[in-house]
Protein backbone atom coordinates (compact mmCIF):
# COMPACT_ATOMS: atom_id res chain seq x y z
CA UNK A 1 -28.75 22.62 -24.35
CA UNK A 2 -29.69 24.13 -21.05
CA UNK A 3 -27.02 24.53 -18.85
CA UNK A 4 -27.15 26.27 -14.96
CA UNK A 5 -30.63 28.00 -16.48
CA UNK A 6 -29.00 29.70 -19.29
CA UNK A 7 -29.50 27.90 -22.91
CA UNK A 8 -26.55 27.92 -24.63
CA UNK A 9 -25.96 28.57 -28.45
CA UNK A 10 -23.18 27.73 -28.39
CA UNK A 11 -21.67 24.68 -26.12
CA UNK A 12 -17.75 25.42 -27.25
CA UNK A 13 -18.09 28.75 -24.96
CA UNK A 14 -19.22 26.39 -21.73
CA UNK A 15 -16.63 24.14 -22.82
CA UNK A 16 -14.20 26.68 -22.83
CA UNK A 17 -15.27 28.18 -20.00
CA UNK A 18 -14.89 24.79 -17.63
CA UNK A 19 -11.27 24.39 -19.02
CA UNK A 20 -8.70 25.13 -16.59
CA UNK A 21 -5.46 26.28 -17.47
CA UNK A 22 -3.78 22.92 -15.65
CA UNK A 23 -4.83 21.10 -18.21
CA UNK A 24 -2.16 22.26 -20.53
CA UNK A 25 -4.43 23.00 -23.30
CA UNK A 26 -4.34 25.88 -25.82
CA UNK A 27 -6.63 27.43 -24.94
CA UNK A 28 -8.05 27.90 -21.21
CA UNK A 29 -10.55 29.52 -19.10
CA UNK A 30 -8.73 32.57 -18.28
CA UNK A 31 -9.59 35.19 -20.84
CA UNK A 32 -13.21 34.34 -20.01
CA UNK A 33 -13.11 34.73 -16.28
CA UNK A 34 -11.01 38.28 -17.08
CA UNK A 35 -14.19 38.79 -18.89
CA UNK A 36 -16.31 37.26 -16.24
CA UNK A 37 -14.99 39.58 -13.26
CA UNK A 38 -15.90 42.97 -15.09
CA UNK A 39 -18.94 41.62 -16.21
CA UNK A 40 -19.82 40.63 -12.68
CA UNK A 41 -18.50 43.95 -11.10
CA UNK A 42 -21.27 45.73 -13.44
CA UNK A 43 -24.16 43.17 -12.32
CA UNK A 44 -23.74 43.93 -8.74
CA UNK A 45 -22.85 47.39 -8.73
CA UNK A 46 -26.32 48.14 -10.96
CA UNK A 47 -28.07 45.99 -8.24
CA UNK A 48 -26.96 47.95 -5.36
CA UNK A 49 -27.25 51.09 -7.45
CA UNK A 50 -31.21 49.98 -8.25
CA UNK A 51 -32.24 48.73 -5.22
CA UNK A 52 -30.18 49.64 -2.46
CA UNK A 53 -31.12 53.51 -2.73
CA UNK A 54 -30.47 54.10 0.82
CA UNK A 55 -27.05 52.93 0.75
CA UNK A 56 -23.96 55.58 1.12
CA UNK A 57 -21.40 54.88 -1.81
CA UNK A 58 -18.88 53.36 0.78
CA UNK A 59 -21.50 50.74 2.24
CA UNK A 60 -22.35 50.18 -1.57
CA UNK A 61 -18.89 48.79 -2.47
CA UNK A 62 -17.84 47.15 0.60
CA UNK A 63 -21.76 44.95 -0.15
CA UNK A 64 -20.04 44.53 -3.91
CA UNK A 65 -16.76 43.84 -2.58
CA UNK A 66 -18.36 41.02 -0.22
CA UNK A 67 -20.44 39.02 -3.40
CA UNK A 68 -17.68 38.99 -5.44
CA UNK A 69 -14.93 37.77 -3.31
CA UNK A 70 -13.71 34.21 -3.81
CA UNK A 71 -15.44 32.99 -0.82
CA UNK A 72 -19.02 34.05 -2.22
CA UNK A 73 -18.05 32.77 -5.68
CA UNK A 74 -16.46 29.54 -4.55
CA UNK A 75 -19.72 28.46 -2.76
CA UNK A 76 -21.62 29.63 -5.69
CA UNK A 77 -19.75 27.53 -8.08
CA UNK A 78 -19.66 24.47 -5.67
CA UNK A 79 -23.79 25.20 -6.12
CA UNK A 80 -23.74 24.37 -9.55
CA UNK A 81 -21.10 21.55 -9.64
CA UNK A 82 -18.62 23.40 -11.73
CA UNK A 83 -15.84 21.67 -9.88
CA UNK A 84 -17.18 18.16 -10.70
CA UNK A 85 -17.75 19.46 -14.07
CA UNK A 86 -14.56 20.83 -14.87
CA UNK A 87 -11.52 19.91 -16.69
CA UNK A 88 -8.80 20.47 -14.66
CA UNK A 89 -5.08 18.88 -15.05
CA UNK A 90 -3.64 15.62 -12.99
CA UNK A 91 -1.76 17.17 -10.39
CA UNK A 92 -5.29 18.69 -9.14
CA UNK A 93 -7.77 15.18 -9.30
CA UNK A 94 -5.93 14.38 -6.35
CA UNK A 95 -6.94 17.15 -4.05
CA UNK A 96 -9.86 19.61 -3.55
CA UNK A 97 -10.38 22.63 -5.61
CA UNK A 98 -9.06 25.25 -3.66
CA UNK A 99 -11.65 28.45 -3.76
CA UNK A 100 -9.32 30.65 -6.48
CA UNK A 101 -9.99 27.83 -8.55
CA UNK A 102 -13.59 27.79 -7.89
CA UNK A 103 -14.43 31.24 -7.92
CA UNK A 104 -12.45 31.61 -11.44
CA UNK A 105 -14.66 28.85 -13.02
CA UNK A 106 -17.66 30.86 -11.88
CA UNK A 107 -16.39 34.03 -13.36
CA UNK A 108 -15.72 32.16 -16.54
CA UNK A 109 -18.85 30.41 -17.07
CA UNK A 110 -20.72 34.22 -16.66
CA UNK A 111 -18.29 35.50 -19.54
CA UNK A 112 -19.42 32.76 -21.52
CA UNK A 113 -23.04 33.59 -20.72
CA UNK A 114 -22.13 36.85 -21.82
CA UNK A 115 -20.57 36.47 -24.77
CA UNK A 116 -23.52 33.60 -25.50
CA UNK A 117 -26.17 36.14 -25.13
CA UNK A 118 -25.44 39.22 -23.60
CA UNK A 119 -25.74 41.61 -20.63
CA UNK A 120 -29.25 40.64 -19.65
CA UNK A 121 -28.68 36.95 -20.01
CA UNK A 122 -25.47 37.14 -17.76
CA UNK A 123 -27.68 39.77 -15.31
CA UNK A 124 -30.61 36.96 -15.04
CA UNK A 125 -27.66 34.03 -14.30
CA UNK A 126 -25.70 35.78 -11.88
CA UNK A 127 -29.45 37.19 -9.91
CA UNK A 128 -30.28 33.32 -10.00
CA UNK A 129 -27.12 31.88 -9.21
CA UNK A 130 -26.36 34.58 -6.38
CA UNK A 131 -29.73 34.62 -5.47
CA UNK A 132 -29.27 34.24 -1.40
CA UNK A 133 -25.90 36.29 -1.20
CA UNK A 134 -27.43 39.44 -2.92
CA UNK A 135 -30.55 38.92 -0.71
CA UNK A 136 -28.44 39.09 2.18
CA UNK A 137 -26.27 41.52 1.10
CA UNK A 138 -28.92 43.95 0.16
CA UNK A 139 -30.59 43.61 3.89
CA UNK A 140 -27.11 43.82 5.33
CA UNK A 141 -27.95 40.50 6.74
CA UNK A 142 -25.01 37.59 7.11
CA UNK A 143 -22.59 39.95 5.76
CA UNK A 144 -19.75 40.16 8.38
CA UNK A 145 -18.24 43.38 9.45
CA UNK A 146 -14.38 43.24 8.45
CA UNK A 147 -13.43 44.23 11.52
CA UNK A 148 -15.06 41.70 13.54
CA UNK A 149 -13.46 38.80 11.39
CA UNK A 150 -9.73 40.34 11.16
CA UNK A 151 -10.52 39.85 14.93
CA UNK A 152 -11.91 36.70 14.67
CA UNK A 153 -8.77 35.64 12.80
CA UNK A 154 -6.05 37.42 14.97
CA UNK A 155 -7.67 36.10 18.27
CA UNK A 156 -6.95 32.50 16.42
CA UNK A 157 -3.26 33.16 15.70
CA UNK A 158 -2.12 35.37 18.27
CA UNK A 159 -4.41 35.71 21.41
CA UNK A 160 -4.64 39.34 20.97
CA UNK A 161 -6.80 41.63 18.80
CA UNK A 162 -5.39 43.48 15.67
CA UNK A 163 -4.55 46.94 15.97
CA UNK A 164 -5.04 49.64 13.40
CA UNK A 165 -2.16 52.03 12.64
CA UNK A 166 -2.88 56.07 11.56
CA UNK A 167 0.35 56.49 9.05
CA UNK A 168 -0.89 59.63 7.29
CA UNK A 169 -3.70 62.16 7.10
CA UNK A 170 -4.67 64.56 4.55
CA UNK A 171 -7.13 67.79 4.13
CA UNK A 172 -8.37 70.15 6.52
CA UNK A 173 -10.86 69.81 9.23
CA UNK A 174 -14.08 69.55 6.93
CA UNK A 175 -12.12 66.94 4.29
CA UNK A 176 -10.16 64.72 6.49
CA UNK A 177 -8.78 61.56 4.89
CA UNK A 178 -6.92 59.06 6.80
CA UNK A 179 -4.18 56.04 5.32
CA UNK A 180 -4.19 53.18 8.17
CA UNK A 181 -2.88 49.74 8.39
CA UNK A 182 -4.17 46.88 10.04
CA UNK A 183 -1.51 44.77 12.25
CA UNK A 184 -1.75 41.10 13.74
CA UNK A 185 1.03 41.07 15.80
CA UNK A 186 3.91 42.25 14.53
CA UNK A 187 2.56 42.32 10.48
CA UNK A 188 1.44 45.16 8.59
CA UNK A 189 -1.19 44.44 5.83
CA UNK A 190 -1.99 46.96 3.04
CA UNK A 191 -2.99 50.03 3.46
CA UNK A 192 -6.27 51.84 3.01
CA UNK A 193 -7.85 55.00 2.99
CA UNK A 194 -10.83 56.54 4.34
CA UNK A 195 -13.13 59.99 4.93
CA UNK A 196 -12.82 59.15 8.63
CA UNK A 197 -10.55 56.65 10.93
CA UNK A 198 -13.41 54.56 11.15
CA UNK A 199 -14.41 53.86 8.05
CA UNK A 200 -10.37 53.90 7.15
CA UNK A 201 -9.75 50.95 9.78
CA UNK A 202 -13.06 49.11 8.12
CA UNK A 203 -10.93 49.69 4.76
CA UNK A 204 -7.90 48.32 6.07
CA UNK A 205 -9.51 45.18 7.85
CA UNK A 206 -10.76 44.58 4.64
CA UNK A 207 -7.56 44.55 2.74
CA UNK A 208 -6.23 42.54 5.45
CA UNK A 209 -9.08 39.72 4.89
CA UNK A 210 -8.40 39.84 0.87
CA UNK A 211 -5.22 38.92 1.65
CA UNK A 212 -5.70 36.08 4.16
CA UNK A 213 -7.99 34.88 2.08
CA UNK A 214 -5.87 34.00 -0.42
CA UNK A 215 -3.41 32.80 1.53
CA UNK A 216 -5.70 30.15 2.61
CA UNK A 217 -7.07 29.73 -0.68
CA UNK A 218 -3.46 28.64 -1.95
């Protein structure tokens, strides 16, 4: 039966793969979205690798880090109707998936693929289903600098902008690396390192986003 383009030989691994671990059940989802996530992380990183020549390494895997958040998942999956399709315990029929939920049912559903019918047929679902994010990642279109939405965010909360914070540096004058953090007011989020304090503040907005993220994702 054909299923988000991708025939399946066998239905128990879709099954399996829309069965959230609320349900109580024996056996859930989450080994196949651990699965899922790697498989992903290959898929994208060969795209950029393949077509984005031009791209620096960092650039590369701040693109990768961007498709595969929960955010870029979460509207993927809402795409395909995985929510609606689902099974998912009591306590969360009441309420809207948050995106961690979402995002994991897309991860799981391309480790079933995977384990369906390999590399290429999981490559071919994730370049359909991620279509318009990979376009737009790969033109460095709609892909929003870090630093510009930790502002965003801390301009929301506080009033002020965030500040970045230099707490060590390594190397000599030709191999510099710096460790910042990224403050909104008065918090510190994790720390991040960089070649330069530039692209170390980029690292740390980032870091500081991941983790806002899931805080509004709980």
């Amino acid at each position: 039966m054909m299923h988000f383009g991708h025939s399946f030989r066998d239905e128990s691994l879709l099954e399996l793969a829309l069965t959230h671990a609320s349900t109580g059940e024996p056996q859930n989802n989450e080994r196949l979205e651990f699965l899922g996530d790697a498989v992903l992380d290959l898929i994208v990183a060969e795209e950029f690798f393949q077509h984005g020549s031009e791209l620096p390494e960092g650039d590369m895997t701040e693109l990768k880090a961007w498709v595969v958040s929960r955010r870029v998942l979460a509207e993927a999956a809402r795409d395909l109707g995985l929510g609606e399709q689902a099974k998912i315990g009591a306590g969360m029929r009441q309420r809207t998936l948050p995106r961690s939920v979402l995002a994991n049912l897309y991860e799981a559903v391309l480790g079933a693929v995977y384990l369906d019918a390999g590399l290429e047929a999981a490559r071919a679902f994730a370049r359909e289903t991620l279509k318009r994010q990979l376009e737009q990642a790969g033109s460095l279109e709609g892909v929003e600098n870090p630093k510009q939405e930790l502002q965003r965010h801390a301009q929301l909360t506080t009033g002020e902008p965030p500040s970045y914070r230099v707490l060590e540096e390594r190397g000599n004058a030709h191999a510099k690396a710096f460790k910042v953090s990224a403050f909104v007011g008065e918090r510190e989020f994790p720390t991040a390192w960089g070649r330069t304090r530039k692209e170390a503040e980029r690292w740390a907005a980032h870091e500081a986003n991941l983790v806002l993220e899931r805080e509004s994702a709980e």
